[in-house]
Every structure is written in structure tokens, then in C-alpha cells.
Protein backbone atom coordinates (compact mmCIF):
# COMPACT_ATOMS: atom_id res chain seq x y z
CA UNK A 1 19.66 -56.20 6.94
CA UNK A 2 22.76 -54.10 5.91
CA UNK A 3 26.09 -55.57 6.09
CA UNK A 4 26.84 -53.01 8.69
CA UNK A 5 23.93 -53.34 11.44
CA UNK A 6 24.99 -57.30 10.93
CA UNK A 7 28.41 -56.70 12.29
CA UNK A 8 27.18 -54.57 15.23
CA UNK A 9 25.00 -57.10 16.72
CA UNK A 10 27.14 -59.78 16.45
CA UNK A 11 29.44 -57.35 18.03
CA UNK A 12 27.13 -55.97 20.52
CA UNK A 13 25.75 -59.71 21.47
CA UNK A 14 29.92 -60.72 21.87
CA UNK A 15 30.80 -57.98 24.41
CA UNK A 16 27.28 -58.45 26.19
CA UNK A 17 28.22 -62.21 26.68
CA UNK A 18 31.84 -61.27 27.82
CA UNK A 19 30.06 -58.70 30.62
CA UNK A 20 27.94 -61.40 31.92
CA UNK A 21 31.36 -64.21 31.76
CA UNK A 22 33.93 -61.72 33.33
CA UNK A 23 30.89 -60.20 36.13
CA UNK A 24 30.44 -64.13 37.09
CA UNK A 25 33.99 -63.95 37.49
CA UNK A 26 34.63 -60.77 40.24
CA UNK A 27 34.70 -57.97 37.13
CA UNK A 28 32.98 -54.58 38.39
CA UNK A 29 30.06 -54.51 36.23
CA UNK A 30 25.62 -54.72 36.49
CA UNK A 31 25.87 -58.15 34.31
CA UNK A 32 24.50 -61.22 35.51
CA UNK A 33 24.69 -64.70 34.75
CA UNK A 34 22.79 -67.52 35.31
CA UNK A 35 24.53 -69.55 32.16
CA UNK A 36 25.01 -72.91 33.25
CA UNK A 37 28.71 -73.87 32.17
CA UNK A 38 32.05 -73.39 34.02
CA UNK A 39 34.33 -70.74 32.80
CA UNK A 40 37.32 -70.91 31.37
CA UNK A 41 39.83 -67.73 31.70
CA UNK A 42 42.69 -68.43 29.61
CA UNK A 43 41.10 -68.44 26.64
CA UNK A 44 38.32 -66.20 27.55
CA UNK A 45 41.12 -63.73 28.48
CA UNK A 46 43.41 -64.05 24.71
CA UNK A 47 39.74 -63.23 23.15
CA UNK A 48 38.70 -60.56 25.20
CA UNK A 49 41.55 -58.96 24.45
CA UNK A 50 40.50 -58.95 20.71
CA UNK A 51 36.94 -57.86 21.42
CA UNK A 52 37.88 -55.19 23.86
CA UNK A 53 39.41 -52.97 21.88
CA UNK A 54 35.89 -51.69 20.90
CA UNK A 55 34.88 -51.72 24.50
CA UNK A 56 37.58 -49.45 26.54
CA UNK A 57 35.69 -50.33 29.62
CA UNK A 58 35.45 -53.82 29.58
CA UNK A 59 39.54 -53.87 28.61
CA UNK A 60 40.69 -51.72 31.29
CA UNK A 61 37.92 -53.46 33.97
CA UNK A 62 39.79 -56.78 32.39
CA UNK A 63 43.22 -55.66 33.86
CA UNK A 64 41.55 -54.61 37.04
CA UNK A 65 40.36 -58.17 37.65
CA UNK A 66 43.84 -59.50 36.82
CA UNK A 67 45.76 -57.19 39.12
CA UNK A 68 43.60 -58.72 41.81
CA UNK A 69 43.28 -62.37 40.89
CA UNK A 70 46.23 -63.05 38.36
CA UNK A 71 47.82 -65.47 40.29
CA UNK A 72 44.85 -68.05 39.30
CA UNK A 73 46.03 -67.51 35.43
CA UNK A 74 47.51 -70.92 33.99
CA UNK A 75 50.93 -69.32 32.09
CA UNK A 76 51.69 -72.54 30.73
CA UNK A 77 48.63 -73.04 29.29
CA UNK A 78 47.68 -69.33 27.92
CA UNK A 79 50.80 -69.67 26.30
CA UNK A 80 50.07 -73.06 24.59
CA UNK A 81 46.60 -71.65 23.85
CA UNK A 82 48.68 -68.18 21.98
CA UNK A 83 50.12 -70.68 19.39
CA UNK A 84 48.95 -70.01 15.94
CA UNK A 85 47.44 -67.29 17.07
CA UNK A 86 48.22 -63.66 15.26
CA UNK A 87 50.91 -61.21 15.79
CA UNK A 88 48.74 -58.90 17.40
CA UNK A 89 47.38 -61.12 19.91
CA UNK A 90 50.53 -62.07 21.13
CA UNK A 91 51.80 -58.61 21.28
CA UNK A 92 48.03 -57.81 23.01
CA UNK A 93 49.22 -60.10 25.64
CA UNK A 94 52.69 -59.04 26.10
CA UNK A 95 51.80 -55.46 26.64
CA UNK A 96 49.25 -56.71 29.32
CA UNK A 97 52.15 -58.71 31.08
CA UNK A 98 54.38 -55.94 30.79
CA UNK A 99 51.72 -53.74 32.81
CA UNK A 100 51.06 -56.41 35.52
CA UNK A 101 54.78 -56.61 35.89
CA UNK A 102 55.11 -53.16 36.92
CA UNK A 103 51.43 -53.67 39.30
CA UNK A 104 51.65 -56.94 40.88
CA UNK A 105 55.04 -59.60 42.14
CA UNK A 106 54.56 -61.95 40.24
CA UNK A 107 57.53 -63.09 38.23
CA UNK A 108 55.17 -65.45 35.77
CA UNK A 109 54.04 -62.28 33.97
CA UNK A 110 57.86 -60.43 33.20
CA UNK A 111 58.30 -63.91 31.52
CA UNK A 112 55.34 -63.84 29.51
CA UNK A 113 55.79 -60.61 28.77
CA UNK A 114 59.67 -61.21 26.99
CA UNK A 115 57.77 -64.53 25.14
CA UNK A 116 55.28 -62.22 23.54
CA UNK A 117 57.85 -59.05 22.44
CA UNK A 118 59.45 -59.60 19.21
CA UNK A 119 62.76 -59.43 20.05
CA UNK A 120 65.09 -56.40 17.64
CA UNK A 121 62.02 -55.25 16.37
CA UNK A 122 61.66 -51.32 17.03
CA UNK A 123 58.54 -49.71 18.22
CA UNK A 124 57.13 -46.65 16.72
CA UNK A 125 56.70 -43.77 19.44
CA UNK A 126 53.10 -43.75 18.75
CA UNK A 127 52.51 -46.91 18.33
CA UNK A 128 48.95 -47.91 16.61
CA UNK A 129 45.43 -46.92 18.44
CA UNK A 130 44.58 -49.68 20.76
CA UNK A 131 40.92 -48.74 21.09
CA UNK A 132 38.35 -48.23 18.58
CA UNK A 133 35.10 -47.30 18.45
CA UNK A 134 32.53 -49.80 17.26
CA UNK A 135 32.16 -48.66 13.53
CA UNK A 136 35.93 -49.37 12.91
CA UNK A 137 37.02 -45.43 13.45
CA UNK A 138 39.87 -45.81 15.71
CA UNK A 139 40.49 -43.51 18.91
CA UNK A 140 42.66 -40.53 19.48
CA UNK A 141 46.39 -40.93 19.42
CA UNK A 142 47.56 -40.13 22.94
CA UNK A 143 50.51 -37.91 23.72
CA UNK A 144 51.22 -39.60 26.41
CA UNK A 145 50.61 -43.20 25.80
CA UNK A 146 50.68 -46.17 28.67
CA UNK A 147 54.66 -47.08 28.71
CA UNK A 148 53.47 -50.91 29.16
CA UNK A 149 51.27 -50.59 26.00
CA UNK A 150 53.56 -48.77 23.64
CA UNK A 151 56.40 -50.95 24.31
CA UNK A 152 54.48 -53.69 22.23
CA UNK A 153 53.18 -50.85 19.97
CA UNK A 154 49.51 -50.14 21.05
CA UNK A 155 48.74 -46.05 21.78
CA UNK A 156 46.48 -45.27 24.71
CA UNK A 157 45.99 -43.08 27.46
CA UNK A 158 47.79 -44.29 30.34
CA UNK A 159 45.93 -47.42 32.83
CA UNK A 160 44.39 -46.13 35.95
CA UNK A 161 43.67 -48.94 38.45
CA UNK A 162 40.88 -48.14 40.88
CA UNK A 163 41.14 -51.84 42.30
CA UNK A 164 37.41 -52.50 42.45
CA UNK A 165 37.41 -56.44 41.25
CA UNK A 166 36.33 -58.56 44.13
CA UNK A 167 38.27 -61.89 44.63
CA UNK A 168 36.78 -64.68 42.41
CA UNK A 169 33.67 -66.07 43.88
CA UNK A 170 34.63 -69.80 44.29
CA UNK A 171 30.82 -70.86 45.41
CA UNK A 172 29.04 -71.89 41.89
CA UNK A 173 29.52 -74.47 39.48
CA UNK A 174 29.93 -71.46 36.73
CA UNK A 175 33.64 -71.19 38.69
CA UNK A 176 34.23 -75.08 39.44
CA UNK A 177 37.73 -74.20 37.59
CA UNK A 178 39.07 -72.00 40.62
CA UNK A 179 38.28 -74.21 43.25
CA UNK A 180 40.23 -76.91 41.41
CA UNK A 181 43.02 -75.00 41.26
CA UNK A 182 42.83 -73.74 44.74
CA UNK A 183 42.88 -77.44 45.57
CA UNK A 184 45.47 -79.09 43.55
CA UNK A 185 47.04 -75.51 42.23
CA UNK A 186 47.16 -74.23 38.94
CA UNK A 187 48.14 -76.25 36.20
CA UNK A 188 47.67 -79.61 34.69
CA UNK A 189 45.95 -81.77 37.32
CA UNK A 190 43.31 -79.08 38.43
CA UNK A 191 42.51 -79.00 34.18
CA UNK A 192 42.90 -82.96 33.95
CA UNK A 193 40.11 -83.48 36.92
CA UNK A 194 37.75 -81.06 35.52
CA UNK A 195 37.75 -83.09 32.29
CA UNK A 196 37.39 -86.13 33.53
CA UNK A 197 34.32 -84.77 36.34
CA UNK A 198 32.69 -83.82 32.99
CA UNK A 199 33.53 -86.78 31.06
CA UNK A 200 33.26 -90.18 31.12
CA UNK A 201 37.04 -90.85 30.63
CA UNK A 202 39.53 -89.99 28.56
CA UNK A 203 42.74 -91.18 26.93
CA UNK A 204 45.86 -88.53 27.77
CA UNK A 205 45.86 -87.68 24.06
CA UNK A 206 42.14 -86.40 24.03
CA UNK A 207 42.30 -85.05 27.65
CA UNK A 208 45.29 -82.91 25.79
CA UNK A 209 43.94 -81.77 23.58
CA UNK A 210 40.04 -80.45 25.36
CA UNK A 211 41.84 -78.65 27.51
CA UNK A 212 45.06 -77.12 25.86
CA UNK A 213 48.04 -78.66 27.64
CA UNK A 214 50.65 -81.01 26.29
CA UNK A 215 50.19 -84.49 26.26
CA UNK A 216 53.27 -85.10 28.23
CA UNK A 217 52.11 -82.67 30.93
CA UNK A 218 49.12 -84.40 30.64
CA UNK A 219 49.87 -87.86 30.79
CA UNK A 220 52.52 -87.16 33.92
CA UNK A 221 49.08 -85.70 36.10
CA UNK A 222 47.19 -88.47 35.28
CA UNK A 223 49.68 -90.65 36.47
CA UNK A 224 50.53 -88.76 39.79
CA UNK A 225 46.69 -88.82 40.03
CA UNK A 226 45.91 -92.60 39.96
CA UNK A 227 48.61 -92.85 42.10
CA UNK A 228 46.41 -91.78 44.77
CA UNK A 229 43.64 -94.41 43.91
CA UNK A 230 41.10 -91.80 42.95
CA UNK A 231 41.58 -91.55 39.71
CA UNK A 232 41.27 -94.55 38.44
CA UNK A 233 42.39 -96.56 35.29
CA UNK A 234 41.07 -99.39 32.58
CA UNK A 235 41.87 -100.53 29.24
CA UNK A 236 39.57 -99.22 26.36
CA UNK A 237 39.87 -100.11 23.04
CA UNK A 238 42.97 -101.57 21.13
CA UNK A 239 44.45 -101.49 24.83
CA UNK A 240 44.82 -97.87 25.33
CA UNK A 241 44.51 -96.72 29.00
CA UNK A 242 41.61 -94.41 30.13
CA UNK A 243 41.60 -92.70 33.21
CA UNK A 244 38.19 -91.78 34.94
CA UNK A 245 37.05 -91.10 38.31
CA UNK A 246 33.73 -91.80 40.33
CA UNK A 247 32.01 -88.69 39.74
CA UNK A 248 29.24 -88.60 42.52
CA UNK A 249 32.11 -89.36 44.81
CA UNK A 250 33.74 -86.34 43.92
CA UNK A 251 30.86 -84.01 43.39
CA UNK A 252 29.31 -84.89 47.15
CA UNK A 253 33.23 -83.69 48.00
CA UNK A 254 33.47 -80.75 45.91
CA UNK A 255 30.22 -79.59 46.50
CA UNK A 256 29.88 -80.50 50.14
CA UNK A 257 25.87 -82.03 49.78
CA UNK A 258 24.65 -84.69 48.28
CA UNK A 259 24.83 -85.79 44.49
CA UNK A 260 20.85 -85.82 44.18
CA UNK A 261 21.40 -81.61 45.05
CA UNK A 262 24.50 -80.80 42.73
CA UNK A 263 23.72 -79.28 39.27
CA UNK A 264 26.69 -80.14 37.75
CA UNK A 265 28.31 -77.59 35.85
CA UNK A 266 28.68 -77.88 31.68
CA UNK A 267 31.63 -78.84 29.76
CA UNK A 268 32.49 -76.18 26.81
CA UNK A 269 35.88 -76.41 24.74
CA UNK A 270 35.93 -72.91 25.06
CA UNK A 271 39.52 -72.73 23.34
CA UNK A 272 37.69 -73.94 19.93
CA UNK A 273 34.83 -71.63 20.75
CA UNK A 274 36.33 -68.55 21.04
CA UNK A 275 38.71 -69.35 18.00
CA UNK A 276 35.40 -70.17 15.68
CA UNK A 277 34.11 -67.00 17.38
CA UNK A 278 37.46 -65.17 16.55
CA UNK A 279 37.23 -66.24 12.94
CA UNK A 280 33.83 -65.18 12.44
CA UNK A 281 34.69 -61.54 13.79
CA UNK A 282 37.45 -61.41 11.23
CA UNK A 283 35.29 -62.30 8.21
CA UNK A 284 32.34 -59.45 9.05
CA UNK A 285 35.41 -57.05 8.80
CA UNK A 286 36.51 -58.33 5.97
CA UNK A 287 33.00 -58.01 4.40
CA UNK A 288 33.90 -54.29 3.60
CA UNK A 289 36.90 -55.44 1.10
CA UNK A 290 36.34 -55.39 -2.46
CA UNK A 291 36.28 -58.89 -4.57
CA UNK A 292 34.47 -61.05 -1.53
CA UNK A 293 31.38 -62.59 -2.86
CA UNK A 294 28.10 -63.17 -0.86
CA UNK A 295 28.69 -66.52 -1.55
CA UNK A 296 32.57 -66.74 -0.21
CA UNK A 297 31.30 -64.47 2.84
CA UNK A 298 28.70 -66.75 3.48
CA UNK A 299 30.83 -70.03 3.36
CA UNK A 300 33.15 -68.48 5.39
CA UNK A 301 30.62 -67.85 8.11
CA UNK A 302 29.60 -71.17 8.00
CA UNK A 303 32.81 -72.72 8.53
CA UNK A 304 33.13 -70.72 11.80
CA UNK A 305 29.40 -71.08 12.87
CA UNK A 306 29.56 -75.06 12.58
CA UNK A 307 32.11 -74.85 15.27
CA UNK A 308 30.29 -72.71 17.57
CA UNK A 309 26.88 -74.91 16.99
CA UNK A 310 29.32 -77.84 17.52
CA UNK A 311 30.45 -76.84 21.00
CA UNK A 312 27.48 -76.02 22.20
CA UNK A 313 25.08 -78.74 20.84
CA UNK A 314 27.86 -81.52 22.57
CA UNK A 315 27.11 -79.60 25.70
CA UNK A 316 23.57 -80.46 26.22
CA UNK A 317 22.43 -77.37 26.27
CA UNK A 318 19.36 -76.08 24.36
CA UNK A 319 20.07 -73.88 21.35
CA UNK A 320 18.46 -72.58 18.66
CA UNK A 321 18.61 -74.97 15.11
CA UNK A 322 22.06 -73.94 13.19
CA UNK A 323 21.04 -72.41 9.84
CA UNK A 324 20.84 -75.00 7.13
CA UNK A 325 23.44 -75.16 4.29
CA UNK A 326 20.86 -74.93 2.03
CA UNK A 327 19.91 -71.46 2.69
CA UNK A 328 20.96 -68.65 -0.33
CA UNK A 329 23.65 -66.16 1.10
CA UNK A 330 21.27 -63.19 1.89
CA UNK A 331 19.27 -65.67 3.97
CA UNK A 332 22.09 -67.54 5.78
CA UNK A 333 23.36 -64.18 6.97
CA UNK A 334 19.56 -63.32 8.59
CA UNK A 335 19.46 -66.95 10.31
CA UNK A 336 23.64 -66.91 11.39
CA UNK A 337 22.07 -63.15 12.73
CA UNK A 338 19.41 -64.50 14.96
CA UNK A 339 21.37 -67.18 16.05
CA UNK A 340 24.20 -65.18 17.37
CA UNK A 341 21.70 -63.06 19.07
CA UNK A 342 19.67 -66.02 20.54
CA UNK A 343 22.80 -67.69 21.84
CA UNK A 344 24.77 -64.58 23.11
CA UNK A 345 23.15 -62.26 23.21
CA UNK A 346 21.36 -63.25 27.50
């Protein structure tokens, strides 16, 4: 298979899988889901907004959803998520805050917005194409681009909000997340409880870390917690202290029925998913450069893939074998092709 048709389906099976997660979610669209894990918008949101440049729709249906639910987005956390990440993202993000500044009150997205723009640094009028189609050719430059979108450098046509999200469906385990945070609000307790409903226990430092807040911030919730004597504490190894919870306790609460009758949703780290996924994206366009062996192309795929298959395979879910190491370049590529398409593609 050509180089070319490989980077469409993986590209294809990506924004199909981002459909299905945003539609689960409220976003006006014919996906369904039936996946079994709980969502996770922060970072689903930072690589959306890397995938949707070759799929207008889903972008602009993206900013429809957060006009009408924005106020669940974690700032704090999409911010310490944005770290390391490219220029472009960042500037992705602050032309999206920029826009919901203008659409919505909320004050946490002007911030954002000033984080993400370099500050002193001029924009061109015209700014670079934000879209593009899926072959690489980029769209139209606009005469009259979005204001929001320029003023981080990104031409297009300006956003028209029809307003057709619904409110996030808070009544499956795919969206366990949201009713957390309706609970306990959004931040770092609702994030700290769905770890530890997923997990056995967890030391602050690894609870940190899975879900992409500090450890301070994460050690202060798990204090104010176990101060209510439902989260609960114990020494495991060389003394450290884990917190944990009863879990059917809280799952007969949560879920309002009985423990034998919840199917408890999956745990993901979908912040080192989406990266692995992110990397992967950049090598097949990098394919097209000259000097990049089939071998170095390869090994770079398989760096990223043994993320993905990582994430997924400590899940519990049922997957499709990663492709071996052994496997000659030309090969790899065909089995890293039909497991993308197995795995994302619904």
C-alpha cells in the first residue's frame, strides 16, 4: 500500500473516532458510540484541534459544543496538559479562547486566551490557512478572515454559530467525568475520584501524573477528601500514603442501582494517548521528506504505536495483537495499518 492511501486511513479512522467521542459528548453529528471508556475533554479537545484542520466540520461543530458546555472545561488542567506541546497548538487554542471570549461570559477563556498569544509578536494580515483538505493542499485564503482566528495567525472564513450542541448527556458511564464535576465542580477532586473509582489506590505522585494536574493540587484534594472519611488512607510500601475509596460504595451512589447492575466505565490515560497518537500523525507527514529511511519511518511509528497498544492493553479492553518488532519496514507499516483501522476505525 502507497505511502499516501496509508496516511489517509489512519487519518480517516482518527476523525471517524473523534465523531463518535465528541457525538457521545452533545456534538451535532449521525456518530454513535457504544465504546466502553469515559471521556476525557481536555485532552481530547488540544488534539482535535490538530486533527480538525482537515475536517472543517468537525472544528467548527467543536466550537459549537463549547459555546454551549464550556463551563465544564478544566482551564487549569488544559493548560498543564498544553506544556511541551508546539507553538501551533498553543496558538490553536488561544485563537479558540479568543472566539469564546467574544460568544460566551466566561472570564476563564480571555485568560487563556492572553497565556496562549505570544506576546510582541506581530501577526500577518492573512495569517496562514487554518483548514486543509485531506491530501495536505491547504484551503482558500479568506478576505475576510475570523478576527478571533487571525489574531493568533490562522486565515478562515469567519465562525457561524447555529447553537445546535445539546447539553452533555450526564446518564452513561462513557461521561462519568461530567457528573463528577457537576458534583464536586471542576477541577482536582472531581479528576482525583475518578482515578481512584478506577484504581485500586494511588500515591498523590502517580494520581498526578494519570490525570495531568500538579502534585500539589493533587495532594491538597486528597487531603480535603479523606477529611470527609470517604476517601480513605493506608500506608503502602516504604511508608508512603495511598488513598483509595470503597468502590461499590460509590458506584451504588453514583449510579443510583446496585453494584451487581453497574458496568463500570474504563480507565484510558488519554493525555499519553492522544500525544502517541499526535506523534504518529506527524511522522506519516513527514514520510514525504527526502533522506527518511523505511527503516527510521518505521521505528518511528513504533515508538508512537507502543504507547497507544500500551494504553489500551492496561485498559482491559480487547485489541488486536500490536505488530511485532520483528516485522521488515514494508510489513510493519501493513500491520501498524490494520491496527489503526481495527482499533479506530468503529
Amino acid at each position: 500500500m502507497s505511502q499516501k492511501s496509508f496516511r489517509e486511513i489512519f487519518l480517516d479512522s482518527i476523525l471517524n473516532f473523534l465523531w463518535r467521542q465528541w457525538s457521545a459528548l452533545g456534538v451535532l453529528g449521525e456518530a454513535q458510540t457504544k465504546d466502553p471508556w469515559a471521556l476525557d475533554p481536555e485532552p481530547m479537545l488540544l488534539f482535535t484541534l490538530e486533527m480538525g484542520r482537515y475536517e472543517p466540520r468537525l472544528f467548527d461543530e467543536l466550537l459549537d459544543w463549547l459555546v454551549v458546555n464550556g463551563s465544564w472545561m478544566d482551564i487549569q488542567r488544559m493548560r498543564r496538559i498544553m506544556r511541551g506541546k508546539e507553538e501551533t497548538v498553543k496558538r490553536l487554542v488561544g485563537a479558540i479562547a479568543t472566539f469564546l471570549t467574544q460568544e460566551t461570559n466566561e472570564r476563564k477563556w480571555g485568560n487563556l486566551a492572553k497565556l496562549c498569544k505570544t506576546s510582541g509578536q506581530e501577526t500577518p494580515y492573512r495569517g496562514e490557512p487554518l483548514f486543509y483538505d485531506k491530501d495536505g493542499t491547504h484551503h482558500p485564503i479568506s478576505d475576510k478572515p475570523d478576527p478571533s482566528f487571525i489574531s493568533c495567525g490562522f486565515n478562515r472564513p469567519q465562525v457561524k454559530i447555529r447553537r445546535m450542541s445539546r447539553e452533555v448527556p450526564i446518564t452513561s458511564q462513557s461521561t462519568i467525568r461530567f457528573l463528577l464535576r457537576s458534583l464536586f465542580g471542576v477541577g482536582s477532586r472531581a479528576e482525583c475520584l475518578f482515578y481512584l473509582l478506577t484504581h485500586e489506590g494511588g500515591h498523590p505522585a502517580e494520581v498526578a501524573k494519570a490525570v495531568g494536574i500538579s502534585v500539589r493540587g493533587t495532594q491538597d484534594a486528597l487531603i480535603d477528601l479523606s477529611r470527609s472519611g470517604l476517601v480513605l488512607t493506608r500506608i503502602k510500601g516504604k511508608r508512603k500514603i495511598e488513598y483509595w475509596l470503597s468502590q461499590e460504595r460509590w458506584w451504588e451512589f453514583l449510579s443510583k442501582g446496585s453494584i451487581t447492575e453497574i458496568k463500570k466505565p474504563l480507565w484510558i490515560d488519554w493525555i499519553a494517548l492522544y500525544s502517541a497518537l499526535s506523534q504518529i500523525w506527524s511522522v506519516l507527514n513527514e514520510v514525504s521528506r527526502e533522506g527518511i529511511s523505511d527503516y527510521m519511518r518505521s521505528s518511528k511509528l513504533r515508538d508512537a504505536l507502543e504507547v497507544v497498544g500500551s494504553e489500551f492493553t492496561r485498559s482491559g479492553l480487547d485489541i488486536p495483537s500490536i505488530p511485532g518488532k520483528n516485522l521488515r519496514p514494508q510489513e510493519y507499516e501493513k500491520a501498524f495499518e490494520s491496527f489503526i483501522a481495527r482499533v479506530f476505525g468503529g
